[in-house]
Protein backbone atom coordinates (compact mmCIF):
# COMPACT_ATOMS: atom_id res chain seq x y z
CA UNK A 1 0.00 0.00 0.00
CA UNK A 2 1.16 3.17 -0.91
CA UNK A 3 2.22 6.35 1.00
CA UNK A 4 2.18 9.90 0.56
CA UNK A 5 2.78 13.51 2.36
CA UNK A 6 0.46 16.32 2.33
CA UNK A 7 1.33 19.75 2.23
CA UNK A 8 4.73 21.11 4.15
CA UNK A 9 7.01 19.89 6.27
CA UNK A 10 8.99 21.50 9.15
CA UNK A 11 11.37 24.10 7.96
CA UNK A 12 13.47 24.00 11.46
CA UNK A 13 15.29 21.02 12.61
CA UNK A 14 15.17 19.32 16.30
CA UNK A 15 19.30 20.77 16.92
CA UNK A 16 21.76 23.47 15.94
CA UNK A 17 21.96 21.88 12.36
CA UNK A 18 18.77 22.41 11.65
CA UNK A 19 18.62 25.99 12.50
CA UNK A 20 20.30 26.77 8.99
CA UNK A 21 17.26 28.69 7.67
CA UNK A 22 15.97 30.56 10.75
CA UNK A 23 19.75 32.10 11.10
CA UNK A 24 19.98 32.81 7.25
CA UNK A 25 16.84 34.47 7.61
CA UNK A 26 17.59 36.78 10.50
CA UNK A 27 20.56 37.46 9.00
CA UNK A 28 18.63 38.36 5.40
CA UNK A 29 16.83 40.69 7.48
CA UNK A 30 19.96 42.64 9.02
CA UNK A 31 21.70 43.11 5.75
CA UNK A 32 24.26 40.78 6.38
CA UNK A 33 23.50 38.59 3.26
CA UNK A 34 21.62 38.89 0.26
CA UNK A 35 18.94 36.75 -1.86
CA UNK A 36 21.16 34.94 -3.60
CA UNK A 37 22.92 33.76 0.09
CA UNK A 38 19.06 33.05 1.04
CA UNK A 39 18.16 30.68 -1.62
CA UNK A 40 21.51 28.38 -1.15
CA UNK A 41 19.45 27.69 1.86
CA UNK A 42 16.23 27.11 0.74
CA UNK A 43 18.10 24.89 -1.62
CA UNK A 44 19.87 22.77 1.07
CA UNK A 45 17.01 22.80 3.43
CA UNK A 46 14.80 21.24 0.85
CA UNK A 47 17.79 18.89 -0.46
CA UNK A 48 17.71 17.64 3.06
CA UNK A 49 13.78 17.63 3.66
CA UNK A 50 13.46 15.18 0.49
CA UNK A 51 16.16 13.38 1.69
CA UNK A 52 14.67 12.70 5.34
CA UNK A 53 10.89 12.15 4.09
CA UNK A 54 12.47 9.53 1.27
CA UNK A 55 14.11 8.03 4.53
CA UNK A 56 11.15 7.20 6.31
CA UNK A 57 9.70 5.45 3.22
CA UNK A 58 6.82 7.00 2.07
CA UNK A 59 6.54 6.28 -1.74
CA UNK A 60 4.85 9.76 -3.29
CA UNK A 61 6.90 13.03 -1.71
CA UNK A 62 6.79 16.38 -1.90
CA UNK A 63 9.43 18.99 -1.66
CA UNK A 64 8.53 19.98 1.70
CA UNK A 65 7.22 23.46 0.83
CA UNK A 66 10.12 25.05 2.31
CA UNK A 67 10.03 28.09 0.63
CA UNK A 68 6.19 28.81 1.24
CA UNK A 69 5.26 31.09 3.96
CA UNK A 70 2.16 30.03 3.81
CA UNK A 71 -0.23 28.38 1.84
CA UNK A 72 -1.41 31.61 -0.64
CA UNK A 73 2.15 32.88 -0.35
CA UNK A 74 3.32 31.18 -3.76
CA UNK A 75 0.66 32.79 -5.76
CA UNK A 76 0.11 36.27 -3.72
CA UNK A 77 3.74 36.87 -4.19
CA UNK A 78 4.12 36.20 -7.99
CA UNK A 79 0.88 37.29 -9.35
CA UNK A 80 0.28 40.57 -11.01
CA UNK A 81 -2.66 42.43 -9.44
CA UNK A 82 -2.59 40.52 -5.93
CA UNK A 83 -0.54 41.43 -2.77
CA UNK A 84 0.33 40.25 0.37
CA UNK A 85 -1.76 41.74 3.15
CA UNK A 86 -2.13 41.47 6.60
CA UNK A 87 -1.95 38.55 9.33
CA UNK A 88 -4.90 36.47 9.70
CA UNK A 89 -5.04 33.35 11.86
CA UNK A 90 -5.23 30.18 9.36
CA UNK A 91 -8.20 28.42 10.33
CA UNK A 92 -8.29 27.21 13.86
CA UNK A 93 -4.59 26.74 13.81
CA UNK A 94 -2.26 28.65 16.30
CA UNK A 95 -0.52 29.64 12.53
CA UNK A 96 -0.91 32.51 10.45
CA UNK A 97 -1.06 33.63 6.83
CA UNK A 98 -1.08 36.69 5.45
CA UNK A 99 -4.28 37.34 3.47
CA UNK A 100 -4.33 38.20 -0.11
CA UNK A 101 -5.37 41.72 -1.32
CA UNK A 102 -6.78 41.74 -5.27
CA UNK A 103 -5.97 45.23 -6.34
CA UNK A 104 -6.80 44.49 -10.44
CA UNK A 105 -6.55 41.70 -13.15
CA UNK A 106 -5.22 38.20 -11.97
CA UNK A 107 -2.25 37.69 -14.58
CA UNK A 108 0.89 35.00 -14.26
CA UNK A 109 2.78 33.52 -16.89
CA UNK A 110 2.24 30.26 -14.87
CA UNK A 111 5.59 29.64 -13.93
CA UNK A 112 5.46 30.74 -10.12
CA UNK A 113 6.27 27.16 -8.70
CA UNK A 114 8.29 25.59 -11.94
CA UNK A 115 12.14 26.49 -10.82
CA UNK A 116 11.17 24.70 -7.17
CA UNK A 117 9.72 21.63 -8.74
CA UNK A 118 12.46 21.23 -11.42
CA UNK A 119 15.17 21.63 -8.25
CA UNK A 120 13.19 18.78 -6.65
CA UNK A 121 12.91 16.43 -9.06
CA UNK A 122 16.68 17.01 -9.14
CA UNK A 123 16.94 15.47 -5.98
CA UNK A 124 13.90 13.23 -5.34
CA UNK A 125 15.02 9.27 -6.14
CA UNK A 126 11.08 8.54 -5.44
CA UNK A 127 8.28 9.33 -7.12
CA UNK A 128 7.72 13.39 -6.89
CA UNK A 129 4.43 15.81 -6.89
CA UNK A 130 4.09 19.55 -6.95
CA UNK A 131 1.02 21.27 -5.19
CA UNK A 132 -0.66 24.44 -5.62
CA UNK A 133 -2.83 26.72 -3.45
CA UNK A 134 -6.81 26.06 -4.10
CA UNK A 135 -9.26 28.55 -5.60
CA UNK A 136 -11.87 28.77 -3.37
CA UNK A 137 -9.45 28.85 0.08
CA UNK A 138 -7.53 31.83 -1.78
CA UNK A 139 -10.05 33.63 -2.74
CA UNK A 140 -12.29 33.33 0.78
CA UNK A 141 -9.32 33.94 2.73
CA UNK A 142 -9.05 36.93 0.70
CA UNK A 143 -8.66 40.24 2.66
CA UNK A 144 -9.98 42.73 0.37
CA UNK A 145 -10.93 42.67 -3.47
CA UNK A 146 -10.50 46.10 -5.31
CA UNK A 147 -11.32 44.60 -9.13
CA UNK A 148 -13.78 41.77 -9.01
CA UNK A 149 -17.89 42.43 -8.67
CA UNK A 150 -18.64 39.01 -6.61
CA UNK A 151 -16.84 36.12 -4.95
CA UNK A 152 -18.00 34.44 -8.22
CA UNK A 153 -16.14 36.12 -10.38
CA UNK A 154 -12.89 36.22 -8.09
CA UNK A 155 -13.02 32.17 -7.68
CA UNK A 156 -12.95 31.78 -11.60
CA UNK A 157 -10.33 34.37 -12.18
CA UNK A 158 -8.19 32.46 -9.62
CA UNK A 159 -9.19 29.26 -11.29
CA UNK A 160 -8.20 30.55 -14.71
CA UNK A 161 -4.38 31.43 -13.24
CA UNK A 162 -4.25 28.33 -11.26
CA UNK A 163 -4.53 26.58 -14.12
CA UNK A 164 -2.06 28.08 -16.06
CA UNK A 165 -0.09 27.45 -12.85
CA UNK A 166 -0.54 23.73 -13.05
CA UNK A 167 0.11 23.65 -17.27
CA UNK A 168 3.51 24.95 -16.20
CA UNK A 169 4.23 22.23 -13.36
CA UNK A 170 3.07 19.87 -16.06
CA UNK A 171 5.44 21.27 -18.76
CA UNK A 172 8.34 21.05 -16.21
CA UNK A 173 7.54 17.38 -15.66
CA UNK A 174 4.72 17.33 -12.90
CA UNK A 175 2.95 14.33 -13.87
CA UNK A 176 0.70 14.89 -9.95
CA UNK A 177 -0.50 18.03 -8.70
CA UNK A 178 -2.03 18.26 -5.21
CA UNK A 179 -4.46 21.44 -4.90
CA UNK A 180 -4.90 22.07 -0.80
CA UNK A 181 -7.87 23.89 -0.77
CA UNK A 182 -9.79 23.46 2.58
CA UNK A 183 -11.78 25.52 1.89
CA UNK A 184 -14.30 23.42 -0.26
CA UNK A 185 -15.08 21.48 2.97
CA UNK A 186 -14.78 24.31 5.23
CA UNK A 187 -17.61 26.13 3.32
CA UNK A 188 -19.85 23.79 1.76
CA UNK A 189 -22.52 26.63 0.81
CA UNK A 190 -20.02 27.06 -1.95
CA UNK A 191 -19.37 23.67 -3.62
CA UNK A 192 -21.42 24.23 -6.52
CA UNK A 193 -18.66 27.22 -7.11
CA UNK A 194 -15.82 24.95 -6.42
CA UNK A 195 -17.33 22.36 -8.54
CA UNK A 196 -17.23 25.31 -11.61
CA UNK A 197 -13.99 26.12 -10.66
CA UNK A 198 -12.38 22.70 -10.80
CA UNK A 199 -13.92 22.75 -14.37
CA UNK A 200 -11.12 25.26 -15.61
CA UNK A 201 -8.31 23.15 -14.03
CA UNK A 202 -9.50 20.06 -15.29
CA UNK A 203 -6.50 18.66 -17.86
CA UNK A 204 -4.25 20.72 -17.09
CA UNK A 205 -1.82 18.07 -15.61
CA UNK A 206 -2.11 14.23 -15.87
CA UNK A 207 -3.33 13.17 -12.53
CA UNK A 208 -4.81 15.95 -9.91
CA UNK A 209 -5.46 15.20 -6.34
CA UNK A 210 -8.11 17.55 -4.52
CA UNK A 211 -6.43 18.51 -0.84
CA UNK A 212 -9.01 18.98 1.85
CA UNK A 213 -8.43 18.79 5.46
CA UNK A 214 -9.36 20.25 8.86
CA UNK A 215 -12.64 19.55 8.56
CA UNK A 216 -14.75 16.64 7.60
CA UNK A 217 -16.03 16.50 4.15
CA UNK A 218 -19.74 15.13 4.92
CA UNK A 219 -22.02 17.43 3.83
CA UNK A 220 -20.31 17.92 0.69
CA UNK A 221 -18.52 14.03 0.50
CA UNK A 222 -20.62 12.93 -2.69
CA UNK A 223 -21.02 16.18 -4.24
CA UNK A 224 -16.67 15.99 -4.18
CA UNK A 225 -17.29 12.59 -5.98
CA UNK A 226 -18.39 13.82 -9.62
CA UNK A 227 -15.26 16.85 -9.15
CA UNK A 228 -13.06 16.27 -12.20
CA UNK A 229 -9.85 14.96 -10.53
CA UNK A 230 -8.17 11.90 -10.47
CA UNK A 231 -7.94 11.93 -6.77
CA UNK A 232 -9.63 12.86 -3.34
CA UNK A 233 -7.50 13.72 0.24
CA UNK A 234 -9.75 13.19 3.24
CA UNK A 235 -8.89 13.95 6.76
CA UNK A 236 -10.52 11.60 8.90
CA UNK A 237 -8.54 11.95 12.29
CA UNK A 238 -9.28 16.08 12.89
CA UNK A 239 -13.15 15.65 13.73
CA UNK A 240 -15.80 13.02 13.93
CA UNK A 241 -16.94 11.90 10.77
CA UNK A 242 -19.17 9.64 8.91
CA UNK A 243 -16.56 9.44 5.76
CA UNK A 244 -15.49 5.63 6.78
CA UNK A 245 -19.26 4.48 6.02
CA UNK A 246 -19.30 6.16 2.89
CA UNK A 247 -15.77 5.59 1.07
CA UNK A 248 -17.53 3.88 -1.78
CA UNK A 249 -18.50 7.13 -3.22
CA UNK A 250 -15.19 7.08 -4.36
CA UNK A 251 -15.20 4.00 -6.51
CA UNK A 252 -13.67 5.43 -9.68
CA UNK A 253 -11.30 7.57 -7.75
CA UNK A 254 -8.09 7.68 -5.55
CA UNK A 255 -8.37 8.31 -2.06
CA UNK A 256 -5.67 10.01 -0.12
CA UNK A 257 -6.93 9.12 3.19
CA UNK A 258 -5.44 11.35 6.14
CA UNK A 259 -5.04 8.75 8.96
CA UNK A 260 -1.75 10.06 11.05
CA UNK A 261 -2.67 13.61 13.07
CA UNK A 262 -0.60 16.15 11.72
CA UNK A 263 -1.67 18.60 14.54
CA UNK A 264 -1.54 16.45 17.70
CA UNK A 265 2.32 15.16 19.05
CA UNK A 266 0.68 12.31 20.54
CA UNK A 267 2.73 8.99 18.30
CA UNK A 268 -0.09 6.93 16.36
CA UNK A 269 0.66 2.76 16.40
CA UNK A 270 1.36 1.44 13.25
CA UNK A 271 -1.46 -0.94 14.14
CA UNK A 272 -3.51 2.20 14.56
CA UNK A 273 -2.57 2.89 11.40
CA UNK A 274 -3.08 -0.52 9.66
CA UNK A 275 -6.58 -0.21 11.25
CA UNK A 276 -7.52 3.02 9.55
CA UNK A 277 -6.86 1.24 6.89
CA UNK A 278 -8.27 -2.16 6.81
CA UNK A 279 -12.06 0.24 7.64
CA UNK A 280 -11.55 2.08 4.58
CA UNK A 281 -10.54 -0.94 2.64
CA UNK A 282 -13.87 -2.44 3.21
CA UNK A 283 -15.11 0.45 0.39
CA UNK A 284 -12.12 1.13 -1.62
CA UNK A 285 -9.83 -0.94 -4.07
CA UNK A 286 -6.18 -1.56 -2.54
CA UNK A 287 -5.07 -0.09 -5.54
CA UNK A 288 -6.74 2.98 -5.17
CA UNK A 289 -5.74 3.67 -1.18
CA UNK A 290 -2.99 6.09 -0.17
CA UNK A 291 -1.97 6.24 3.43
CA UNK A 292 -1.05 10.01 4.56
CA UNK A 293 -0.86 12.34 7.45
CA UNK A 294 -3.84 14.52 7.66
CA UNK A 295 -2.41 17.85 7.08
CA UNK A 296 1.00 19.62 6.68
CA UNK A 297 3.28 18.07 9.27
CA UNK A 298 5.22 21.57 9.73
CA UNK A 299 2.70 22.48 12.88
CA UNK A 300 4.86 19.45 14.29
CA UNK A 301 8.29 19.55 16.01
CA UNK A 302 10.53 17.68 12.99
CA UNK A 303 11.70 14.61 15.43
CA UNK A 304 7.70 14.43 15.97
CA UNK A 305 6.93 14.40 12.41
CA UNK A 306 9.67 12.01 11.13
CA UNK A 307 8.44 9.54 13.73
CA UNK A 308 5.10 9.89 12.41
CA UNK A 309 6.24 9.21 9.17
CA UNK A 310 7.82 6.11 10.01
CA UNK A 311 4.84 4.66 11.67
CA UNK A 312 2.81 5.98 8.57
CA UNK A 313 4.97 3.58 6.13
CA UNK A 314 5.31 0.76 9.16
CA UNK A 315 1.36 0.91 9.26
CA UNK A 316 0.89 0.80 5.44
CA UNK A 317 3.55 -2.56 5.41
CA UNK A 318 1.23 -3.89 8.42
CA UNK A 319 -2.12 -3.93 6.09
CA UNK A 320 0.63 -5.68 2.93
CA UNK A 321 2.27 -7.80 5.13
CA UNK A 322 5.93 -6.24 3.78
CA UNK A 323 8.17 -6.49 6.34
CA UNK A 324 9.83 -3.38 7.79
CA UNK A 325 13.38 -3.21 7.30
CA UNK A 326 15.37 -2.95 10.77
């Protein structure tokens, strides 16, 4: 069975090694080196993050996000007519994000994420996905829109650029694409918008993978069903839900179900894991079952996170039968 990580993983290490980026940062903001300095160490902080989530096993990885700030950061930085505005908590985390402001037309040349992918795939020896904010989260975490009439309109305008977002990770290689967009289960008044929105982005890479998380997807779980995308994340550790009972929604598609806590310390089993599991594998295909945490692992300490990784994989080999290499 395979495994996969969602979203980003801790930027700061457990000792003095892994303090590498927080010190080249501080020092970026006295003067004392420049951006050039700065992304040597984005560089070798991601280098190593690959490196350490390959480690643990997990068969799909990511590059760790290391050089997102947050979640809308990739796209409120690069794209024309949005800025970076101010601090908002992010969800019910004890995290923040800085909201987006729309000032005018959405434009990118869809190439905001390609240079960090093609690094990665530079280093990844496993199989390697890119991810990309979600319409509907960035535009209802929005702060303030100057240039669109409705929250219609500014969903499909940041549909329209996400997608030319994703033809670009595509072009550089990106045969998966996550798209983390909570949002769609946070507000399910608005899936009918989502669903619209996911229309534009449909084909623009091989294999997409709606993200959702934080909240349980059941008033909106078959309505997700008939999105166009290849594949479904679920978290089904953050709040009750009644997603286990109705899995088979999800017949023709792949489920990325969220089974280790990615917001709680406390060290899952890997028979916890395998459990998880062997529920959902009453209603979906072994094929068609990914094992991952729930959410980004960077509200984690990274020794807490790379153990949870480990009993991710060690839980996925229980439900196989592999045997975990000593």
């Amino acid at each position: 069975m395979k495994t996969t990580v969602i979203g980003a993983y801790p930027k700061i290490g457990d000792d003095a090694g892994g303090q590498e980026l927080r010190r080249a940062l501080h020092r970026r903001d006295r003067g004392e080196i420049g951006e050039a300095e700065l992304a040597k160490v984005y560089d070798d902080v991601t280098r190593s993050t690959i490196a350490e989530i390959e480690a643990a096993g997990v068969d799909v990885v990511n590059d760790g996000q290391i050089r997102w700030d947050d979640l809308l950061a990739p796209f409120a930085r690069t794209w024309s007519g949005v800025e970076r505005g101010p601090l908002e908590r992010f969800y019910d985390n004890n995290t923040y994000y800085r909201q987006p402001v729309i000032s005018g037309p959405i434009v990118t040349d869809g190439r905001s994420l390609v240079r960090d992918f093609t690094f990665a795939r530079g280093v990844a020896k496993t199989q390697l996905k890119a991810a990309v904010p979600g319409p509907l989260t960035f535009a209802t975490l929005t702060s303030r829109d100057e240039h669109f009439g409705s929250l219609e309109d500014r969903v499909l305008a940041i549909a329209d650029a996400t997608a030319r977002e994703i033809r670009g990770l595509s072009d550089a290689g990106a045969r998966m694409v996550d798209i983390e967009d909570p949002a769609v289960v946070a507000s399910p008044r608005h899936i009918e918008l989502a669903r619209e929105a996911y229309g534009r982005l449909a084909g623009a890479a091989h294999a997409l993978a709606l993200v959702s998380y934080f909240f349980p997807p059941d008033a909106v779980l078959e309505s997700l069903a008939s999105f166009p995308v290849a594949a479904i994340a679920i978290d089904v550790r953050s709040r009750g839900t009644t997603a286990f009972e109705r899995l088979d929604a999800f017949r023709d598609k792949y489920v990325l179900l969220g089974v280790v806590d990615a917001r709680n310390t406390r060290l899952e089993t890997a028979a916890e894991v395998a459990g998880y599991a062997e529920r959902a594998l009453k209603l979906v295909p072994e094929d068609h079952l990914r094992l991952a945490p729930t959410t980004s692992l960077e509200y984690l300490p990274r020794d807490i996170a790379r153990a949870k990784l480990a009993v991710l994989v060690e839980g996925a080999r229980l439900v196989t039968g592999e045997k975990v290499p000593a």
